[in-house]
N, C-alpha and C. Protein backbone atom coordinates (compact mmCIF):
# COMPACT_ATOMS: atom_id res chain seq x y z
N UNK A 1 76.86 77.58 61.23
CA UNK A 1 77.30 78.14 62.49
C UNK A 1 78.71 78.71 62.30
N UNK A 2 78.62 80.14 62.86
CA UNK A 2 79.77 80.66 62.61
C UNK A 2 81.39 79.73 63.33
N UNK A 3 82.36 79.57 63.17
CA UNK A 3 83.48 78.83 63.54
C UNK A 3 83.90 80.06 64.85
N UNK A 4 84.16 79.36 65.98
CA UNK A 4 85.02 80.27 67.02
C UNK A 4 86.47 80.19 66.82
N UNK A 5 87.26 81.69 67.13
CA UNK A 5 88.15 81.56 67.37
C UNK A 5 88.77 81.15 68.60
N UNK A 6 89.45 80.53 68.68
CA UNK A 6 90.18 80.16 69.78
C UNK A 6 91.23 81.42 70.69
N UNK A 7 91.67 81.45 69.81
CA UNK A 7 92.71 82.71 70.27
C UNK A 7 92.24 83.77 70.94
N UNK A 8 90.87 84.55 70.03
CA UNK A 8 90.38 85.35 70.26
C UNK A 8 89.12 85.35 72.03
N UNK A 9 88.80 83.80 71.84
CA UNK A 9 88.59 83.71 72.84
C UNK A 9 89.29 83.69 74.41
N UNK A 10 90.76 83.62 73.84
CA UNK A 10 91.66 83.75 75.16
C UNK A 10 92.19 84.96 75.43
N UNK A 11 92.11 85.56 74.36
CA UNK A 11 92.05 87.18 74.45
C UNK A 11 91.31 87.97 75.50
N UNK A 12 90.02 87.51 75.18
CA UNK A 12 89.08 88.20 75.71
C UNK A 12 88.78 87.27 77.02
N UNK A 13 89.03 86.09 77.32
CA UNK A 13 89.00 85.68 78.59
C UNK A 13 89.96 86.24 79.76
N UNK A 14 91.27 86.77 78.92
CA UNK A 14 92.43 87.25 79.87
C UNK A 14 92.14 88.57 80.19
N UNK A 15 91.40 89.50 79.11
CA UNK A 15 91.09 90.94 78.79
C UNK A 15 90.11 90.58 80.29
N UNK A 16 89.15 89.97 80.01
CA UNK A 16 88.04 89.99 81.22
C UNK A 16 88.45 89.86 82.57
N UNK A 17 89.46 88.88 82.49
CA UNK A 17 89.64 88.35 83.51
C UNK A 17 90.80 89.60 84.48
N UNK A 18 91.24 90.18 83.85
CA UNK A 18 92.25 91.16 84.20
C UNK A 18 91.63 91.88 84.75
N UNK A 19 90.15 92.73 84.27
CA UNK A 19 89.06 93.45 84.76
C UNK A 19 89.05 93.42 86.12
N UNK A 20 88.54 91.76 86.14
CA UNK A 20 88.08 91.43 87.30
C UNK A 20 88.18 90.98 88.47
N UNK A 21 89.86 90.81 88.37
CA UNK A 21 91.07 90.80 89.08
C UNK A 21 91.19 92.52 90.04
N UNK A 22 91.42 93.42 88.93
CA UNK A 22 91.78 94.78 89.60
C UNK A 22 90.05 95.37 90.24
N UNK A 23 89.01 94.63 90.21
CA UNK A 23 87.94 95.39 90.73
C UNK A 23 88.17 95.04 92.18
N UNK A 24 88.61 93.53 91.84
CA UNK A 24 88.50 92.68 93.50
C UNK A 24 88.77 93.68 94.53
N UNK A 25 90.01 94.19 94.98
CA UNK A 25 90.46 94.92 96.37
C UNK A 25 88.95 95.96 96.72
N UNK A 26 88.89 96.70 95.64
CA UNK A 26 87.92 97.66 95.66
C UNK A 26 86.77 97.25 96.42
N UNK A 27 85.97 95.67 95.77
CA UNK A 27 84.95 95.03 95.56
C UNK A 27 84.65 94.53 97.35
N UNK A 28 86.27 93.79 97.74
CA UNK A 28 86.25 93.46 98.84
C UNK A 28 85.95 94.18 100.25
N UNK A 29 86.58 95.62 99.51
CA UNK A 29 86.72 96.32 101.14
C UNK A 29 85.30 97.21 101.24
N UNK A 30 84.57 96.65 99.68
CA UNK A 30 83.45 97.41 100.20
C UNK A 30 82.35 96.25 100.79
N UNK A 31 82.41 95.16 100.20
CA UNK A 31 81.82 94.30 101.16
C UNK A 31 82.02 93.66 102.42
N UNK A 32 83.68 94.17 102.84
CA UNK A 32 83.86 93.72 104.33
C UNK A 32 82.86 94.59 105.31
N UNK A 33 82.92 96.46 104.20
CA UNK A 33 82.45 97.01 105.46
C UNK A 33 81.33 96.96 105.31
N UNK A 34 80.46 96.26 104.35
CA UNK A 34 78.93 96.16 103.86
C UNK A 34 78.56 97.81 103.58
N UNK A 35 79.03 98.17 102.54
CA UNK A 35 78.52 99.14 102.02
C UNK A 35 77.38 99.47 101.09
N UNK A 36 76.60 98.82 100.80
CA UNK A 36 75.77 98.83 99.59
C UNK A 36 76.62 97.65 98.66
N UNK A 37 76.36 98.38 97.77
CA UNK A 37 77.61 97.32 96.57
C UNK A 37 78.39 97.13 96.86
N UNK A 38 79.13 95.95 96.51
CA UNK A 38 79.82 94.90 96.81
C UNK A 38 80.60 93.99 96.39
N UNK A 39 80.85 92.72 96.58
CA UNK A 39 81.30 92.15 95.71
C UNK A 39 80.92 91.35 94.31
N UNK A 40 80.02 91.80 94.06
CA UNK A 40 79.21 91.30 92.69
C UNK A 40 79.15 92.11 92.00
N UNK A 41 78.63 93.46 92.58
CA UNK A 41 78.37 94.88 91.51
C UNK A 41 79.74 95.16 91.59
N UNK A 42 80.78 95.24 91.88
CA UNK A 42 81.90 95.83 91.24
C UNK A 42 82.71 95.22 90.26
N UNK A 43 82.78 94.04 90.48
CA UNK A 43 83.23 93.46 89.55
C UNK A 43 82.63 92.57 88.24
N UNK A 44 80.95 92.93 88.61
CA UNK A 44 80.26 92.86 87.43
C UNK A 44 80.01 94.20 86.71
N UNK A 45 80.19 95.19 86.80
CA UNK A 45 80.79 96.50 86.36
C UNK A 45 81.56 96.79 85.56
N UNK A 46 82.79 96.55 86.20
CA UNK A 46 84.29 96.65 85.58
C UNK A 46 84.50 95.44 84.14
N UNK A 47 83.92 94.52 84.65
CA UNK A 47 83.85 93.25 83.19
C UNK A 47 82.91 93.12 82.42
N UNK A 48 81.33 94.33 82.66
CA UNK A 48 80.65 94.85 81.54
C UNK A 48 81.32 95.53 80.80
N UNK A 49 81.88 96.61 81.33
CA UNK A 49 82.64 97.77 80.83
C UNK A 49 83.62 97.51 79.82
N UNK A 50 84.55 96.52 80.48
CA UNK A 50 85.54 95.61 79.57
C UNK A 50 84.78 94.79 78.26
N UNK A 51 84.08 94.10 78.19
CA UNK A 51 83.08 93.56 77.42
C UNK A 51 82.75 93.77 75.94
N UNK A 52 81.99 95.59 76.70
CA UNK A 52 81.85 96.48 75.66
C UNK A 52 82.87 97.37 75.00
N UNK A 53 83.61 97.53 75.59
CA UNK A 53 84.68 98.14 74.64
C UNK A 53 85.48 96.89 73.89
N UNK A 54 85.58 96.14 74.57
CA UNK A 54 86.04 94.71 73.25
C UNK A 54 85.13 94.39 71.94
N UNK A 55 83.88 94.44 72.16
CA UNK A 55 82.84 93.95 71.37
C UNK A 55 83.25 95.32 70.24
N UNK A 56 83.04 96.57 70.68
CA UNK A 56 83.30 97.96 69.99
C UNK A 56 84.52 97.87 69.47
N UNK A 57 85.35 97.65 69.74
CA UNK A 57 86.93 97.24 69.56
C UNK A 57 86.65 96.55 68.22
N UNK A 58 85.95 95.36 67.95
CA UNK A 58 86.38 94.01 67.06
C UNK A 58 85.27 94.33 66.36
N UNK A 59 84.19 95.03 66.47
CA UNK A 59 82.96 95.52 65.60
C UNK A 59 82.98 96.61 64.87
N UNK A 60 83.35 97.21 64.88
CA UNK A 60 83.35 98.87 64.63
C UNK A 60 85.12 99.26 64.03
N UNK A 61 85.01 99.68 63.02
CA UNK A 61 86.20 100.04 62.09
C UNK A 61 86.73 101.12 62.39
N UNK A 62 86.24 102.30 63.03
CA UNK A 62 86.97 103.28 63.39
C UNK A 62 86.39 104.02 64.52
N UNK A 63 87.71 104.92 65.17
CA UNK A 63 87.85 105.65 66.18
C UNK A 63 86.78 105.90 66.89
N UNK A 64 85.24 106.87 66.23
CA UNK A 64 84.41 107.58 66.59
C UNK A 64 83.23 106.60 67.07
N UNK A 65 83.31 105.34 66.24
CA UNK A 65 82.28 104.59 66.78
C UNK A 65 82.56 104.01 68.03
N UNK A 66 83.81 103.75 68.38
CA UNK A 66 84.42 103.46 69.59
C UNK A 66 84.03 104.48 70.73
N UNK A 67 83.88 105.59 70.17
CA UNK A 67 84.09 106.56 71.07
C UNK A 67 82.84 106.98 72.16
N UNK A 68 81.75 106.77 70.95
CA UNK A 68 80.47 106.47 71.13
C UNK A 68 79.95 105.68 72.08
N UNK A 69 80.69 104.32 71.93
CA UNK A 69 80.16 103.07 72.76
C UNK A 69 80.87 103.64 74.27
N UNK A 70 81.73 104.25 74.14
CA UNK A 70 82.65 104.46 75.44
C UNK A 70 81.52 105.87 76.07
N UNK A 71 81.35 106.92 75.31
CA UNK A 71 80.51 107.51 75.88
C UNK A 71 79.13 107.12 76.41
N UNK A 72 78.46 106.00 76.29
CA UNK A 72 77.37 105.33 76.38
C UNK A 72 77.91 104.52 77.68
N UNK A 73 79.02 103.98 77.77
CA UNK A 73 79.11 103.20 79.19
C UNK A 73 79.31 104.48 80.15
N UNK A 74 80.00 105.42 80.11
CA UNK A 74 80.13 106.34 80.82
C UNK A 74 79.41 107.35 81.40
N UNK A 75 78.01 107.50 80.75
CA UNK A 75 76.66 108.02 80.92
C UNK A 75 75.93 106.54 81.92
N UNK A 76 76.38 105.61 81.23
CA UNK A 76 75.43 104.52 82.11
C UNK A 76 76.07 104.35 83.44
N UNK A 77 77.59 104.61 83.28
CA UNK A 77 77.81 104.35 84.82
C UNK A 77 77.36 105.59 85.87
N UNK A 78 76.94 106.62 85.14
CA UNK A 78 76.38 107.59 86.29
C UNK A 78 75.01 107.54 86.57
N UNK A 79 74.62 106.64 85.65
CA UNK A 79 72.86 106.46 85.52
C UNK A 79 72.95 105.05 87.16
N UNK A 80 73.76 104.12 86.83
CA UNK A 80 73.87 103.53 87.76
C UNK A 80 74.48 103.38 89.04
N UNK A 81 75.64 104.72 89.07
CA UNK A 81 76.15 105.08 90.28
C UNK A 81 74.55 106.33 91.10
N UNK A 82 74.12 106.94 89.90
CA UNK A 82 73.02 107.89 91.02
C UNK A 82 71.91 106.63 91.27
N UNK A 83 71.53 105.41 91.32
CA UNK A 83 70.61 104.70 91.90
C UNK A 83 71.62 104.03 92.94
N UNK A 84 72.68 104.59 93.39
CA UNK A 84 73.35 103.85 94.61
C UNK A 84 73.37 104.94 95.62
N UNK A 85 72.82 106.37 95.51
CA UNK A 85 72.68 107.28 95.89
C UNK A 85 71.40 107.63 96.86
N UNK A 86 71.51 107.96 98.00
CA UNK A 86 70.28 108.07 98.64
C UNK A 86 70.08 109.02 99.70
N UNK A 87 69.38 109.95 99.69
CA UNK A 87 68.97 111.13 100.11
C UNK A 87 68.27 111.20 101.53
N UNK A 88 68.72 111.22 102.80
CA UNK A 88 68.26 111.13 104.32
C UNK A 88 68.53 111.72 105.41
N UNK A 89 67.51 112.42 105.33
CA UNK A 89 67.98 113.41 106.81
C UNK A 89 68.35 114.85 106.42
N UNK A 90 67.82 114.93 104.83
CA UNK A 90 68.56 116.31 104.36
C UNK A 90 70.34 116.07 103.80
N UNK A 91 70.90 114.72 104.10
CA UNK A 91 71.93 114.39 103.67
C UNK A 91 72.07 113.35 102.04
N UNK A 92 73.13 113.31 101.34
CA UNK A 92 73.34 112.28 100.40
C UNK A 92 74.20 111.61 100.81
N UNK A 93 73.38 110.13 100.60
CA UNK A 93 74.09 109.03 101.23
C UNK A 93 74.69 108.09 99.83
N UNK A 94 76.04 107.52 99.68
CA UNK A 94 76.31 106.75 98.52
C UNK A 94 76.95 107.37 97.87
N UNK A 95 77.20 108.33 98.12
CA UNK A 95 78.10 109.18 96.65
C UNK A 95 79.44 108.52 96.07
N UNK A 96 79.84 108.12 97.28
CA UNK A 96 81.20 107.28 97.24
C UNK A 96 80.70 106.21 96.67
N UNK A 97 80.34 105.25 96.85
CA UNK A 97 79.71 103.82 96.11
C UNK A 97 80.01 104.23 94.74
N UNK A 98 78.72 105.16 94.43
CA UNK A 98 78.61 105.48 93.21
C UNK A 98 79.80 106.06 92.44
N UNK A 99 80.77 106.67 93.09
CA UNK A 99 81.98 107.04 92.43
C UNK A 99 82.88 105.95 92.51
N UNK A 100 82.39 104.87 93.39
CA UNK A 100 83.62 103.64 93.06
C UNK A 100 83.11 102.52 91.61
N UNK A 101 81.83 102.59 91.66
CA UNK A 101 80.91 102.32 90.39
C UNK A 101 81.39 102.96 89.25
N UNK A 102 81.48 103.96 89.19
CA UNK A 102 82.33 104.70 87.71
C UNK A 102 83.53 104.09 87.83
N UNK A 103 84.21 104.38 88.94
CA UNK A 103 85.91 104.08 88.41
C UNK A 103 86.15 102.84 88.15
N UNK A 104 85.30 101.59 88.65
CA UNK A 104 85.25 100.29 87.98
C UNK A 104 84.90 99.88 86.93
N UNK A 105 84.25 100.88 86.22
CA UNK A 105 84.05 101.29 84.71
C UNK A 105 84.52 101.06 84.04
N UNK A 106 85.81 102.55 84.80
CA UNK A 106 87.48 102.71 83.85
C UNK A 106 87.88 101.92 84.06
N UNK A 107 87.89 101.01 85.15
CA UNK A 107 89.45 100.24 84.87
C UNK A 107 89.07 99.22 83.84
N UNK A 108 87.49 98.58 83.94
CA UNK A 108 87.12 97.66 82.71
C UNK A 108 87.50 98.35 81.18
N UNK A 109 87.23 99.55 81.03
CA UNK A 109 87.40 100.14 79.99
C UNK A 109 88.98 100.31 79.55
N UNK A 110 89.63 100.66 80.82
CA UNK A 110 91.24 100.78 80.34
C UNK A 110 91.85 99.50 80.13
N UNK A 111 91.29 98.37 80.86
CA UNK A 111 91.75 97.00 80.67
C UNK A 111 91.45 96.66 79.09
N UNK A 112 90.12 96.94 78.67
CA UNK A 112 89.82 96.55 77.16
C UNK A 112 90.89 97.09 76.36
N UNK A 113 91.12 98.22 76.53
CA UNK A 113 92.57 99.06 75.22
C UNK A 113 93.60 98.66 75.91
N UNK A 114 94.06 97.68 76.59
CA UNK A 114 95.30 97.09 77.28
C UNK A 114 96.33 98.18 77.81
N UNK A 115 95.28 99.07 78.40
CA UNK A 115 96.10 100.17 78.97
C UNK A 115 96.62 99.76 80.68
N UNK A 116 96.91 98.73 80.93
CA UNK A 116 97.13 97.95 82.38
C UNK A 116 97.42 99.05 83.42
N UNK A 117 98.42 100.07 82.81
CA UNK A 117 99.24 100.69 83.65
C UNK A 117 97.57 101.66 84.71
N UNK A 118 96.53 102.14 83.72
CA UNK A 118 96.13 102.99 84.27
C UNK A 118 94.91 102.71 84.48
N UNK A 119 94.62 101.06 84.31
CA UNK A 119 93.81 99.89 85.18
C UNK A 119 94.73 100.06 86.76
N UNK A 120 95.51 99.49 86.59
CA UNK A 120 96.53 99.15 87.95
C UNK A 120 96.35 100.36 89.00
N UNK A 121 96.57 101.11 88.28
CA UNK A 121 96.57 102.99 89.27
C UNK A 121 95.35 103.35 89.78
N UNK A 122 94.21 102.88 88.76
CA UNK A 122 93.02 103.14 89.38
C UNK A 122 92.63 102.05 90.49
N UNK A 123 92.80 100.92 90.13
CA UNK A 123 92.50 99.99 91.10
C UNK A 123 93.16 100.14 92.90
N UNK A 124 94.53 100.39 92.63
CA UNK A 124 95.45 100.44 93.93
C UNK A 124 94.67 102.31 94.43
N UNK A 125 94.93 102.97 93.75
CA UNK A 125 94.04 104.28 94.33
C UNK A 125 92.77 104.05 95.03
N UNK A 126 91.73 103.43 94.40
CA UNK A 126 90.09 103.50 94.43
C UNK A 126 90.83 102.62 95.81
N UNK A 127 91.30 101.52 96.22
CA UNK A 127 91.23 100.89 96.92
C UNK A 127 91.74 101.65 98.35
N UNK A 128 92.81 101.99 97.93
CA UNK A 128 93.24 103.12 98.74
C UNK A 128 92.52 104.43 99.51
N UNK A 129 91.79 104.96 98.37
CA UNK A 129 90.38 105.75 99.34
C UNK A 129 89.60 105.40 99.83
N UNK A 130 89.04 104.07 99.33
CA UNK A 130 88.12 103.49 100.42
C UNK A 130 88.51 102.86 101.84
N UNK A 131 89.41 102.10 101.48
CA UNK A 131 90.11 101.84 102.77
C UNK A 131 90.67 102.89 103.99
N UNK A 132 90.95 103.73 103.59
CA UNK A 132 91.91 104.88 104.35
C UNK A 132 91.54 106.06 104.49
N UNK A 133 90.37 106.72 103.18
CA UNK A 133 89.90 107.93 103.37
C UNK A 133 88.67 107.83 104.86
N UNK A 134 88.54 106.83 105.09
CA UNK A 134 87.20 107.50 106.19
C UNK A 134 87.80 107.53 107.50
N UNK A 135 89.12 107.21 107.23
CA UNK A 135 90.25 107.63 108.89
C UNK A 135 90.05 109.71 108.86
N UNK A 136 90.31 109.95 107.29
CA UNK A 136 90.34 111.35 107.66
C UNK A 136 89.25 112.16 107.47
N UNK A 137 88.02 111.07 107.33
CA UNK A 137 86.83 111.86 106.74
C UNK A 137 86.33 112.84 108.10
N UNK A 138 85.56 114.01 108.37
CA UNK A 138 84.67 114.35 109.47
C UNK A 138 83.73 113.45 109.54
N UNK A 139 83.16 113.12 110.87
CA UNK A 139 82.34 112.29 111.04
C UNK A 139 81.50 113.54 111.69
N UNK A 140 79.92 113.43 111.31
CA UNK A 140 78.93 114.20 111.50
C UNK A 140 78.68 113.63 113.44
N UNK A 141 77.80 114.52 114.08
CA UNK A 141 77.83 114.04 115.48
C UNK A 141 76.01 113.94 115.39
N UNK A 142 75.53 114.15 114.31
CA UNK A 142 74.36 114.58 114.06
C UNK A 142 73.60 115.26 114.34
């Protein structure tokens, strides 16, 4: 049996855990207003995302294979933001979900390359449009 690192495991517990820290605000204000996804899918998202670019990180010797795995979460998060998407009345419903689904992506993904600063920005933003953009959205009268 292979020996664990210790270290490495606190690495990647803090790496995760950072994830899933900055999804929360996002995670919350979409389950206060019960939007579809919620607090489980966002921040099980953001700490897949994180996950895989660690695993790619500590597996893979150079740049391009990294790049790869990152293009593969980033195709999957649109594969799984368009099934939050739903079509009624001649309207698309979810688009937003699904674009808060990608950006919880990035921040898992920017958290993995310990890029905090532009985890942090996305998190306080994303949170910020959801919360505040539907003060200035048009509301349809139907």
């Amino acid at each position: 049996m292979p020996e664990i690192d210790v270290t490495l495991v606190r690495f990647n517990l803090t790496q995760i855990g950072i994830a899933f820290i900055l999804s929360l605000p996002i995670a919350l204000n979409r389950e206060y207003l019960t939007r579809g996804a919620g607090l489980r899918t966002y921040p099980l998202v953001s700490i897949a995302c994180c996950a895989f670019m660690l695993v790619a990180m500590d597996v893979y010797s150079n740049g391009q294979a990294e790049a790869r795995v990152m293009y593969g979460i980033i195709t999957g998060m649109g594969f799984i933001g368009g099934g939050a998407i739903i079509k009624e009345h001649g309207k698309a419903m979810g688009t937003a979900n699904a674009a808060g689904i990608w950006l919880t992506g990035a921040i898992g993904i920017s958290v993995a390359y310990s890029r905090y600063e532009v985890a942090l920005v996305l998190s306080i933003i994303g949170y910020c449009i959801f919360q505040f953009g539907s003060l200035m959205k048009k509301e349809d009268d139907g």
